[in-house]
N, C-alpha and C. Protein backbone atom coordinates (compact mmCIF):
# COMPACT_ATOMS: atom_id res chain seq x y z
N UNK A 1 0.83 -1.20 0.00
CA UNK A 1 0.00 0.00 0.00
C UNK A 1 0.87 1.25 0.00
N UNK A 2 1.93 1.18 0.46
CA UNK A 2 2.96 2.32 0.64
C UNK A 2 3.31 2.50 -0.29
N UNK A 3 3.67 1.76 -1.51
CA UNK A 3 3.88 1.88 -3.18
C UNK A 3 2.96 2.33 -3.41
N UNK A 4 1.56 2.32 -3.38
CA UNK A 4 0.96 2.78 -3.98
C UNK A 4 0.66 4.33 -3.99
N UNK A 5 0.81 4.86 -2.70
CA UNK A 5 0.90 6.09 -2.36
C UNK A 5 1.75 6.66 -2.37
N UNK A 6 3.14 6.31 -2.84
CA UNK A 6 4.19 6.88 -3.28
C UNK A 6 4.23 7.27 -4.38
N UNK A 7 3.97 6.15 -5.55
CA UNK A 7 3.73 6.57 -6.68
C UNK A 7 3.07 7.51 -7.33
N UNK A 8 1.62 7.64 -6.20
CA UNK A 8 0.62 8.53 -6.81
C UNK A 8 0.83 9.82 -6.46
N UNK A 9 1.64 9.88 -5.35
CA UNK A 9 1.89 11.45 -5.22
C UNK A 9 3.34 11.76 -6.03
N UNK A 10 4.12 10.52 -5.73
CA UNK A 10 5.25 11.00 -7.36
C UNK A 10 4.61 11.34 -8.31
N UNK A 11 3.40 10.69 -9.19
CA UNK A 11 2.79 11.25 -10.65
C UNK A 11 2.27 12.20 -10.47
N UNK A 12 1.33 12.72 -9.19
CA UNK A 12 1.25 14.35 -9.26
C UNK A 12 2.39 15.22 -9.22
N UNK A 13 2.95 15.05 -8.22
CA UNK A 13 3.98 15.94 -8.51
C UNK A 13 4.89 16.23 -9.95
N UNK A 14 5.07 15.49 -10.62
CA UNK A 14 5.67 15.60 -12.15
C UNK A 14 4.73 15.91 -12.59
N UNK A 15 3.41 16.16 -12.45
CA UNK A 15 2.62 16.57 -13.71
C UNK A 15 2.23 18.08 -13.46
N UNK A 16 2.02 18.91 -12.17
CA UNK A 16 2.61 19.53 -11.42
C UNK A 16 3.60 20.55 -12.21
N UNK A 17 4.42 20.00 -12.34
CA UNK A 17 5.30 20.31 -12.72
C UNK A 17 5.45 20.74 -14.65
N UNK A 18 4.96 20.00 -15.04
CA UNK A 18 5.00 20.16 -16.73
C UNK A 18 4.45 21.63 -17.07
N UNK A 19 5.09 22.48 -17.91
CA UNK A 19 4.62 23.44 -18.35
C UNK A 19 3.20 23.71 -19.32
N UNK A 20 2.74 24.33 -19.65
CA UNK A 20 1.20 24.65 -19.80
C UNK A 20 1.59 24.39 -21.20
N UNK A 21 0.58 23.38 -22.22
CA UNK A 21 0.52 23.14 -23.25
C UNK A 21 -0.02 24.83 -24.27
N UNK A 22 1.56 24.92 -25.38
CA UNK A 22 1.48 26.24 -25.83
C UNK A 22 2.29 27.22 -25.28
N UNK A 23 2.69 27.03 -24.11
CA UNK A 23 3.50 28.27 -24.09
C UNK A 23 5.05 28.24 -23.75
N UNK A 24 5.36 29.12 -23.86
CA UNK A 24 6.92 29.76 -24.33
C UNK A 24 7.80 28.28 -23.90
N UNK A 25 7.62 27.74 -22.89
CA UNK A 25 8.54 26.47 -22.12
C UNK A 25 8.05 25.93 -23.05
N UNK A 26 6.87 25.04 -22.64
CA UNK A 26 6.07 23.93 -23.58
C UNK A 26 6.57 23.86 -24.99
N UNK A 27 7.18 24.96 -25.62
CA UNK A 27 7.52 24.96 -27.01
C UNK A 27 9.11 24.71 -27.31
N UNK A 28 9.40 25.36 -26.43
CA UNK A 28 11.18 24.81 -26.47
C UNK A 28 11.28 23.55 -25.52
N UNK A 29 10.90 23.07 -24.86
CA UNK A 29 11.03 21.52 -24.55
C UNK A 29 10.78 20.46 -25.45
N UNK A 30 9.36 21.13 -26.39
CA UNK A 30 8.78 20.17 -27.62
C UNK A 30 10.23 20.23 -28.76
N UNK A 31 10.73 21.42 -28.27
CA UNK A 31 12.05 21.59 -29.39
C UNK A 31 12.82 20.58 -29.40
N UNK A 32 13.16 20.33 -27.94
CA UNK A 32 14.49 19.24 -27.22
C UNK A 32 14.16 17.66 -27.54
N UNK A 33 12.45 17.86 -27.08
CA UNK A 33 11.95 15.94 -27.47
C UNK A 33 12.41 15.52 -28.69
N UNK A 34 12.95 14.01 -29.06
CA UNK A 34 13.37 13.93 -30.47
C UNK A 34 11.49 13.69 -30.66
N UNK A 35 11.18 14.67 -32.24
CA UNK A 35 10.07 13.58 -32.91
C UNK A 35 9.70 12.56 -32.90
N UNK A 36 10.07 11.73 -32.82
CA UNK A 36 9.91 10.32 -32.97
C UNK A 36 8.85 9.83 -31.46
N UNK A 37 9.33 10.60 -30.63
CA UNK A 37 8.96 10.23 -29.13
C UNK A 37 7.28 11.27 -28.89
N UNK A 38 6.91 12.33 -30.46
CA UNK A 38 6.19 13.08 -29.94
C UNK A 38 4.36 12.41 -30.62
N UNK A 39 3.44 12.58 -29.61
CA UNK A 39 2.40 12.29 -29.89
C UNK A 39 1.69 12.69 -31.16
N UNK A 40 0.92 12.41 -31.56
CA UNK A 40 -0.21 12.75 -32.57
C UNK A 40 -0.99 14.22 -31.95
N UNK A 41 -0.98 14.17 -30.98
CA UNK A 41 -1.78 15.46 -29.73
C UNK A 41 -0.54 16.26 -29.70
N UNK A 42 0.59 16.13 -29.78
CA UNK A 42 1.89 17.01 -29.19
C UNK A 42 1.72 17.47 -30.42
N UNK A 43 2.14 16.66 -31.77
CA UNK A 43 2.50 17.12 -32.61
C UNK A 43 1.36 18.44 -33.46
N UNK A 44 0.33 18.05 -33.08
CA UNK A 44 -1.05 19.15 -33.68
C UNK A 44 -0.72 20.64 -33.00
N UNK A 45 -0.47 19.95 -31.16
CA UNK A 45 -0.57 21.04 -30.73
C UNK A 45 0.39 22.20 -30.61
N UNK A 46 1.53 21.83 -30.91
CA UNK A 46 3.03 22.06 -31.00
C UNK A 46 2.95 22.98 -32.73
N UNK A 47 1.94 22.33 -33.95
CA UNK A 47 2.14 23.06 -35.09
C UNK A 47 0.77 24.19 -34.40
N UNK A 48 0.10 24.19 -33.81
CA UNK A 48 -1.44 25.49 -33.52
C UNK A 48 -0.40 26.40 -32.18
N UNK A 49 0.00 25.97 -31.57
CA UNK A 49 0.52 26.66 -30.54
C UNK A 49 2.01 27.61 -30.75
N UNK A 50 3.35 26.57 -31.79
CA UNK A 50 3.95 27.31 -32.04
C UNK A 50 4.97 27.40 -33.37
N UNK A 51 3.88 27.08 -34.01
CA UNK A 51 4.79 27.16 -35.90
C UNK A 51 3.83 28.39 -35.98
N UNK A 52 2.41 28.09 -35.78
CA UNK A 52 1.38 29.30 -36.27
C UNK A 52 0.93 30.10 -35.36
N UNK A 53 1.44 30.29 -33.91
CA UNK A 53 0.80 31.44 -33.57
C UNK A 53 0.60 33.03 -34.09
N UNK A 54 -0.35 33.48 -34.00
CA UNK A 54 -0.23 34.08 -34.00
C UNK A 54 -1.07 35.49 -33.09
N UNK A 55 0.09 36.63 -32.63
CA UNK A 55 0.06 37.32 -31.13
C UNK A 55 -0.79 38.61 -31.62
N UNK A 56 -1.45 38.66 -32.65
CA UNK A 56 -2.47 39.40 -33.27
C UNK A 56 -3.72 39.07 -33.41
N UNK A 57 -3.65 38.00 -33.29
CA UNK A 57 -5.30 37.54 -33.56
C UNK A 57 -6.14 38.02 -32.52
N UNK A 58 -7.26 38.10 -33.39
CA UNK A 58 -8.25 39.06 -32.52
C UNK A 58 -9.62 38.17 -32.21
């Protein structure tokens, strides 16, 4: 039972931790991941968040 409650507050805490999908971190970390390792969801959100933003849109 002690594993189990270790773990689960280890996985909050790292998630916790991950920067906000889209912004300034989130985009240079997606930089560092090789491709290969990046999701179908990373990869959409990674081209809407930061190939095409854009800081004008109204």
């Amino acid at each position: 039972m002690t594993k189990v409650i270790a773990a689960l507050c280890t996985s909050i805490l790292l998630v916790a931790c991950a920067p906000e999908v889209g912004s300034k971190a989130w985009c240079e970390a997606m930089k560092e991941k090789p491709k290969g390792d990046w999701t179908a969801n990373e990869a959409a959100d990674y081209t809407k968040h930061c190939l095409f933003k854009s800081d004008d849109a109204e």
